[in-house]
Protein backbone atom coordinates (compact mmCIF):
# COMPACT_ATOMS: atom_id res chain seq x y z
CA UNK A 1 130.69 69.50 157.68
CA UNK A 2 131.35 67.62 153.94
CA UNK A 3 131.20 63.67 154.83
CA UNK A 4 133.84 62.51 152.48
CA UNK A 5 133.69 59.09 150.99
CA UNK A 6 136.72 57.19 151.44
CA UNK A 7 139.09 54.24 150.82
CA UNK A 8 139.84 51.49 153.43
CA UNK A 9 143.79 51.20 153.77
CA UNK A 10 145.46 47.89 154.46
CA UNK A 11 146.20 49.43 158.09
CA UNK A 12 142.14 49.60 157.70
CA UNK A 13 142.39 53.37 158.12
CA UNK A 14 139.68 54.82 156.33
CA UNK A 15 141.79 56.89 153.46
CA UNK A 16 139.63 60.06 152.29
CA UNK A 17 138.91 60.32 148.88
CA UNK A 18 139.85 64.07 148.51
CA UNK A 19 142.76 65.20 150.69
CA UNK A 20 144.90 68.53 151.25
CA UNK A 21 147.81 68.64 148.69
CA UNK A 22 150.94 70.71 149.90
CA UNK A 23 153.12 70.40 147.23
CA UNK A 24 154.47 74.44 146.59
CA UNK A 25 153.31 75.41 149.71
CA UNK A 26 155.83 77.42 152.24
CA UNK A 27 155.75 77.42 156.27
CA UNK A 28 153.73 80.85 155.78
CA UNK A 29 151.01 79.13 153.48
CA UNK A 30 150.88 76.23 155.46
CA UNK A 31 150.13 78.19 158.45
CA UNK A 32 147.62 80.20 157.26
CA UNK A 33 145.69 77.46 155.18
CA UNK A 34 145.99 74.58 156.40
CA UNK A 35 143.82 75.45 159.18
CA UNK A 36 141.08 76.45 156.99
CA UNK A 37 141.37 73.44 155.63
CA UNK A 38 141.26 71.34 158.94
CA UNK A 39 138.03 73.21 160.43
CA UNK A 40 136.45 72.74 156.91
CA UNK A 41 136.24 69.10 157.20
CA UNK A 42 139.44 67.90 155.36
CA UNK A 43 141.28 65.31 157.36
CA UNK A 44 143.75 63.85 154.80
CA UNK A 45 147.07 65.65 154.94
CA UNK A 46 149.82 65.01 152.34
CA UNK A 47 153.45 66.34 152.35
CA UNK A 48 156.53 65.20 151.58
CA UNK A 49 160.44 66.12 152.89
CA UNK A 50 161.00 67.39 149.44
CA UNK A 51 158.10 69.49 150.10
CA UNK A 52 160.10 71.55 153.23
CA UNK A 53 156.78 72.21 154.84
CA UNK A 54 156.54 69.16 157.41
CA UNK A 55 157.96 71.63 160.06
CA UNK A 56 154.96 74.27 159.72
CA UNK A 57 152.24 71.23 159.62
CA UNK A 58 153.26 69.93 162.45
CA UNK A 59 152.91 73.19 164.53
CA UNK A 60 149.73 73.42 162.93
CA UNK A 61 148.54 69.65 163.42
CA UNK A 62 149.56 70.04 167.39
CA UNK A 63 146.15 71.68 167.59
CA UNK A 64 144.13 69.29 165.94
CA UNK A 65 143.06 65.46 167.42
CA UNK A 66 146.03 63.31 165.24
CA UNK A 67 143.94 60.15 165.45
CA UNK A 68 140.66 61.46 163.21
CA UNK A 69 144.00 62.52 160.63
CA UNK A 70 145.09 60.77 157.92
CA UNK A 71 148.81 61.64 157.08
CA UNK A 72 151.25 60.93 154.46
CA UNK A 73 154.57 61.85 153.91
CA UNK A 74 157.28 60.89 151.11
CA UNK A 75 161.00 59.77 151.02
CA UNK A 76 162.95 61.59 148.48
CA UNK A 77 165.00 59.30 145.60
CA UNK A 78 168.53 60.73 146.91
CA UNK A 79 167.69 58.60 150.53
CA UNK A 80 166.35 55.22 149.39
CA UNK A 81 169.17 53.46 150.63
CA UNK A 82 168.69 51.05 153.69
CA UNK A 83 169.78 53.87 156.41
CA UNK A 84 168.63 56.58 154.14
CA UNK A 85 165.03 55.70 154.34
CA UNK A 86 164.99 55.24 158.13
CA UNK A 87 167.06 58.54 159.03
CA UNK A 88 164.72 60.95 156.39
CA UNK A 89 161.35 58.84 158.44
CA UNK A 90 162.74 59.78 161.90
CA UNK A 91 163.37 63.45 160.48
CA UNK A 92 159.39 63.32 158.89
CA UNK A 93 158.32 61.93 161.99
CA UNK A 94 160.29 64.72 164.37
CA UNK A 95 159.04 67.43 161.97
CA UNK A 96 155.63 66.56 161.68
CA UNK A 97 155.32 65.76 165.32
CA UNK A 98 153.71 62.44 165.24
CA UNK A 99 154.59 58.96 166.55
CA UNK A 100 153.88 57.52 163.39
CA UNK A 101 153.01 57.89 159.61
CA UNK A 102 149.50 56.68 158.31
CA UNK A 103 151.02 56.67 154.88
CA UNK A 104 154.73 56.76 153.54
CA UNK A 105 155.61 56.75 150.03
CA UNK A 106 158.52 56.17 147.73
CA UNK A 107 158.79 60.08 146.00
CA UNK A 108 160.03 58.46 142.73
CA UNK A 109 161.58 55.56 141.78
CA UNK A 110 165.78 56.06 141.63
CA UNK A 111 167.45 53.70 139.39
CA UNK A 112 170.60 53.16 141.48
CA UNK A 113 169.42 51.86 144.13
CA UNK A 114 168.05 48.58 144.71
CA UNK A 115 164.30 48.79 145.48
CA UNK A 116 164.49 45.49 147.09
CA UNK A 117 167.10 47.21 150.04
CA UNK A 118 164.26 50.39 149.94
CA UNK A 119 161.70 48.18 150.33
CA UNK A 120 163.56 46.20 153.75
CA UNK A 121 163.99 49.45 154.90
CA UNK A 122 160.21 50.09 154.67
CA UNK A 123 159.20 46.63 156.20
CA UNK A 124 161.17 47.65 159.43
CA UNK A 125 159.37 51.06 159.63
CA UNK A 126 156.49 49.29 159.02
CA UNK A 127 157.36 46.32 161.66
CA UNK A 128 158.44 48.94 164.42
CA UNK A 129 154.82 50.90 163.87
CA UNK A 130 156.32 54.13 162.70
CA UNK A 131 154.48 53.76 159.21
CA UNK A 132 150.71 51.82 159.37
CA UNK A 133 150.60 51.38 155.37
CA UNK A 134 153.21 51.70 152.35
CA UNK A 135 153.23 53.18 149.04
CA UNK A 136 154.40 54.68 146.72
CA UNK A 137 154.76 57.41 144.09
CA UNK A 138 155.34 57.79 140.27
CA UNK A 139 155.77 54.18 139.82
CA UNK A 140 154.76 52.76 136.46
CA UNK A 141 153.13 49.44 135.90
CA UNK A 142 156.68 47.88 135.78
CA UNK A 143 157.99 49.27 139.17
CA UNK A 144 154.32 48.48 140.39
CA UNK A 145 154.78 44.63 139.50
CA UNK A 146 158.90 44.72 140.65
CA UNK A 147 157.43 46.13 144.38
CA UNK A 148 154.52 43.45 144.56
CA UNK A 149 156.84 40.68 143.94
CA UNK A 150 160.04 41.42 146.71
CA UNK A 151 157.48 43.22 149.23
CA UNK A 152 156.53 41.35 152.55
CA UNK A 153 153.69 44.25 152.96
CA UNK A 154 151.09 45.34 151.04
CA UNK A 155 151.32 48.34 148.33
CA UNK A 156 149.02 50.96 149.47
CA UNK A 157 148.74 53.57 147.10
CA UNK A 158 150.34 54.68 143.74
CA UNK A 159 150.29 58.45 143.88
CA UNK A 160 151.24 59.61 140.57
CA UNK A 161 149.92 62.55 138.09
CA UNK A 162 146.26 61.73 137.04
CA UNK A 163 143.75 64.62 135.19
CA UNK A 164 141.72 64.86 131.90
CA UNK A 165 144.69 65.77 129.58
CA UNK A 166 147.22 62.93 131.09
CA UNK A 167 144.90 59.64 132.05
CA UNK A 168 147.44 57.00 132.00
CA UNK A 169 144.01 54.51 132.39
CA UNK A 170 146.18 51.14 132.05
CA UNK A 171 148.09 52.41 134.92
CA UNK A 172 145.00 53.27 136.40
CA UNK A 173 143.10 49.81 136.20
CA UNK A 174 146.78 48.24 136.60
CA UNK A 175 146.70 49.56 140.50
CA UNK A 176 142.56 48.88 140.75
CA UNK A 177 143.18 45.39 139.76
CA UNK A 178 145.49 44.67 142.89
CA UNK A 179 143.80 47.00 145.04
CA UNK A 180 146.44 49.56 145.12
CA UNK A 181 144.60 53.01 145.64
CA UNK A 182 145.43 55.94 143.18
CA UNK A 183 146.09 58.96 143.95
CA UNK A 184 145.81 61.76 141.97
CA UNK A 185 148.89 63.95 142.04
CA UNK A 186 148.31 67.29 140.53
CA UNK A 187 144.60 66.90 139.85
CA UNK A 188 143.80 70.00 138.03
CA UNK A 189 147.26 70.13 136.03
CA UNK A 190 148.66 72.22 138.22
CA UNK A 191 145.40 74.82 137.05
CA UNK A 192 146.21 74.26 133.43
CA UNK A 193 143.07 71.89 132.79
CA UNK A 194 140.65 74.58 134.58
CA UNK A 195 140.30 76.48 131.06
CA UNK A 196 140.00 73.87 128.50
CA UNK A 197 136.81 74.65 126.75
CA UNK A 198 135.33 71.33 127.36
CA UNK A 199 135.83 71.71 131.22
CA UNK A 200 134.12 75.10 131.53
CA UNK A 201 131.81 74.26 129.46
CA UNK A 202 130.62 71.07 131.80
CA UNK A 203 130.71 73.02 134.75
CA UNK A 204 128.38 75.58 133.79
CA UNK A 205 125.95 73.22 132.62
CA UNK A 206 126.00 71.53 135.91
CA UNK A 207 126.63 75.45 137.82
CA UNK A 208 129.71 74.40 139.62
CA UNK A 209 133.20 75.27 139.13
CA UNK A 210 136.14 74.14 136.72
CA UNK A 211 137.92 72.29 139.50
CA UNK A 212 135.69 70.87 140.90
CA UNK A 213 134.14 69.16 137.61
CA UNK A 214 138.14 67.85 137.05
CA UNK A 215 137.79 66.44 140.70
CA UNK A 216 133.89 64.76 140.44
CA UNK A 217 135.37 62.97 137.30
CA UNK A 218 138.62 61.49 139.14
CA UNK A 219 136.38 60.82 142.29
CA UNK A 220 134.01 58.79 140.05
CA UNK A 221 136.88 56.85 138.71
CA UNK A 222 137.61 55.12 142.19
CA UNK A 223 140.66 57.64 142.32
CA UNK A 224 141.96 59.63 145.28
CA UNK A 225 142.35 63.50 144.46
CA UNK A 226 144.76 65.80 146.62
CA UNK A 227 144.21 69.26 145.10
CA UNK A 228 146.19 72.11 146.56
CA UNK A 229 145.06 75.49 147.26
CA UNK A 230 145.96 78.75 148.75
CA UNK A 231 142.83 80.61 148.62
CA UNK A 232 139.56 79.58 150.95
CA UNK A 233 137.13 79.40 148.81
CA UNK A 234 138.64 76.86 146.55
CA UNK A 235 139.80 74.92 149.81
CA UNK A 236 136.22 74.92 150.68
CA UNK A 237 134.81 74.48 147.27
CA UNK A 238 137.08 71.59 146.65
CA UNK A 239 135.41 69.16 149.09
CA UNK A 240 131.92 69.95 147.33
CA UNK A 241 131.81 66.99 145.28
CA UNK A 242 129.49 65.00 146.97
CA UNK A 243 125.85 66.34 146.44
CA UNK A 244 126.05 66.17 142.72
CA UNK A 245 127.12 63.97 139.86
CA UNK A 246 128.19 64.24 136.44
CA UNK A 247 125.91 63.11 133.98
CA UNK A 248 127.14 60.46 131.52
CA UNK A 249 127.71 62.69 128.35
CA UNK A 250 129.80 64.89 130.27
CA UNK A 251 131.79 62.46 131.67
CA UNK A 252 132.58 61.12 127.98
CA UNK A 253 133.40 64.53 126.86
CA UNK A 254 136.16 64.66 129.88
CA UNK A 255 137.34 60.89 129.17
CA UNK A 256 137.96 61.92 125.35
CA UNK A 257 140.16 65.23 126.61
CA UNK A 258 143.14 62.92 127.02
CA UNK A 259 146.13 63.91 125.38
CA UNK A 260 148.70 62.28 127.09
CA UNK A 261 150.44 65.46 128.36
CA UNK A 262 151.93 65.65 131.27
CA UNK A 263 152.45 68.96 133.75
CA UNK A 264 155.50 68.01 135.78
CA UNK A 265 157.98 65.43 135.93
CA UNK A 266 161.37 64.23 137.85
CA UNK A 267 163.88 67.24 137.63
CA UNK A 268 167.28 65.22 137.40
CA UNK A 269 169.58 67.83 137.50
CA UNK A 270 167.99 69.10 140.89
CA UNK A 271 170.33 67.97 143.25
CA UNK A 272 168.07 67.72 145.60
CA UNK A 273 167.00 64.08 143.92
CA UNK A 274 171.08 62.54 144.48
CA UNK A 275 170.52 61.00 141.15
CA UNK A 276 173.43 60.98 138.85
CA UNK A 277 173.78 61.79 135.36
């Protein structure tokens, strides 16, 4: 199997540098490819309860040993009060069948409510061993520095959107500098990136595909990549980063691709998210 590089936690859990998005994924999906996934070598597992999949992983992560997994979930914004956050992380918990979280995460940032109660909340979980590291996700720079200063913990990870057309670098070395671990959230722009010109043309000068040139350059960046997938070969083909490199003209062809554009953002008027207008 792939030996993936990874990231040492604060926990000191060894964090995998490319892990097995979920995002869009239904119970059916997740039970027919997360498995592939599993047995192909990937041991980094993110979801979320916004996600509505943490049910179907955890029937599929009852067959697999949960201490060589790495496993994140996410709070939504409409439960970041106090009792909020500790009744959706016994509901994660329940769902996903484990005893505890390797990673939980702050979805997005919700205005009307105090981080500094979210954050208590958080420290308990984190005090009672239900999660072994905290994060967080879509946080700029400015919630980034608002978290470091009230939190009794350590930041883990900023998961946030990351690819070629939408670097957000200061963020970037923002979260490097304090040795908060990035995560890239949609990696490939949700597939959008795959046919820029620039990216096809890299990867057939180095005879590999699309995605995984978009991955080897956020890899090579120090950054975390969780890209998503429903068909096997690009499961498999995702993890094949690791026997190659980009050479340096390539990789300043991708850095000049940025255009500041964005695939996805907070939906407010999904009620889902509790945040009003």
């Amino acid at each position: 199997m792939t030996s993936i590089p990874v990231k040492t936690l604060p926990s000191g859990k060894a964090l995998p540098v490319v892990g097995f998005g979920t995002w869009s994924l239904d119970d059916e999906d997740v039970r027919e490819v997360l498995p592939v996934a599993l047995n192909h070598g990937y041991t980094h597992v993110d979801t979320a309860e916004g996600y509505r999949n943490e049910g179907a992983i955890g029937d599929v992560l009852s067959g697999y040993d949960r201490e060589n997994l790495v496993l994140t979930s996410k709070v939504l914004p409409s439960n970041l009060h106090y009792e909020g956050v500790l009744r959706s992380l016994s509901a994660s918990l329940k769902a996903l069948g484990v005893d505890a979280l390797d990673l939980y995460l702050i979805h997005w940032p919700n205005p009307t409510v105090s981080l500094r109660e979210t954050m208590q909340a958080l420290e308990r979980a984190y005090a009672e061993g239900m999660v072994r590291n905290v994060g967080v996700s879509n946080f700029s720079a400015y919630h980034l520095r608002f978290a470091r200063k009230i939190a009794d913990v350590p930041i883990a990870v900023n998961q946030f959107e990351c690819h070629p057309w939408y670097v957000r670098q200061d963020l970037v070395d923002y979260c490097h500098e304090h040795d908060i671990v990035v995560e890239a959230a949609a990696p490939l722009a949700r597939g959008a990136v795959l046919d820029d010109p620039v990216v096809t043309d890299v990867a057939d000068a180095h005879d590999v595909m699309p995605a995984q040139v978009v991955l080897r350059w956020a890899v090579e960046q120090g950054i975390v990549v969780l890209p998503q997938s429903t068909t096997p070969d690009h499961i498999r083909a995702n993890l094949g980063l690791f026997d190659w490199s980009l050479d340096p003209e390539a990789v300043d062809r991708l850095d000049d691709l940025d255009r500041g554009e964005n695939v996805y953002d907070l939906d407010l008027d999904d009620p889902i998210y509790g945040i009003p207008a």
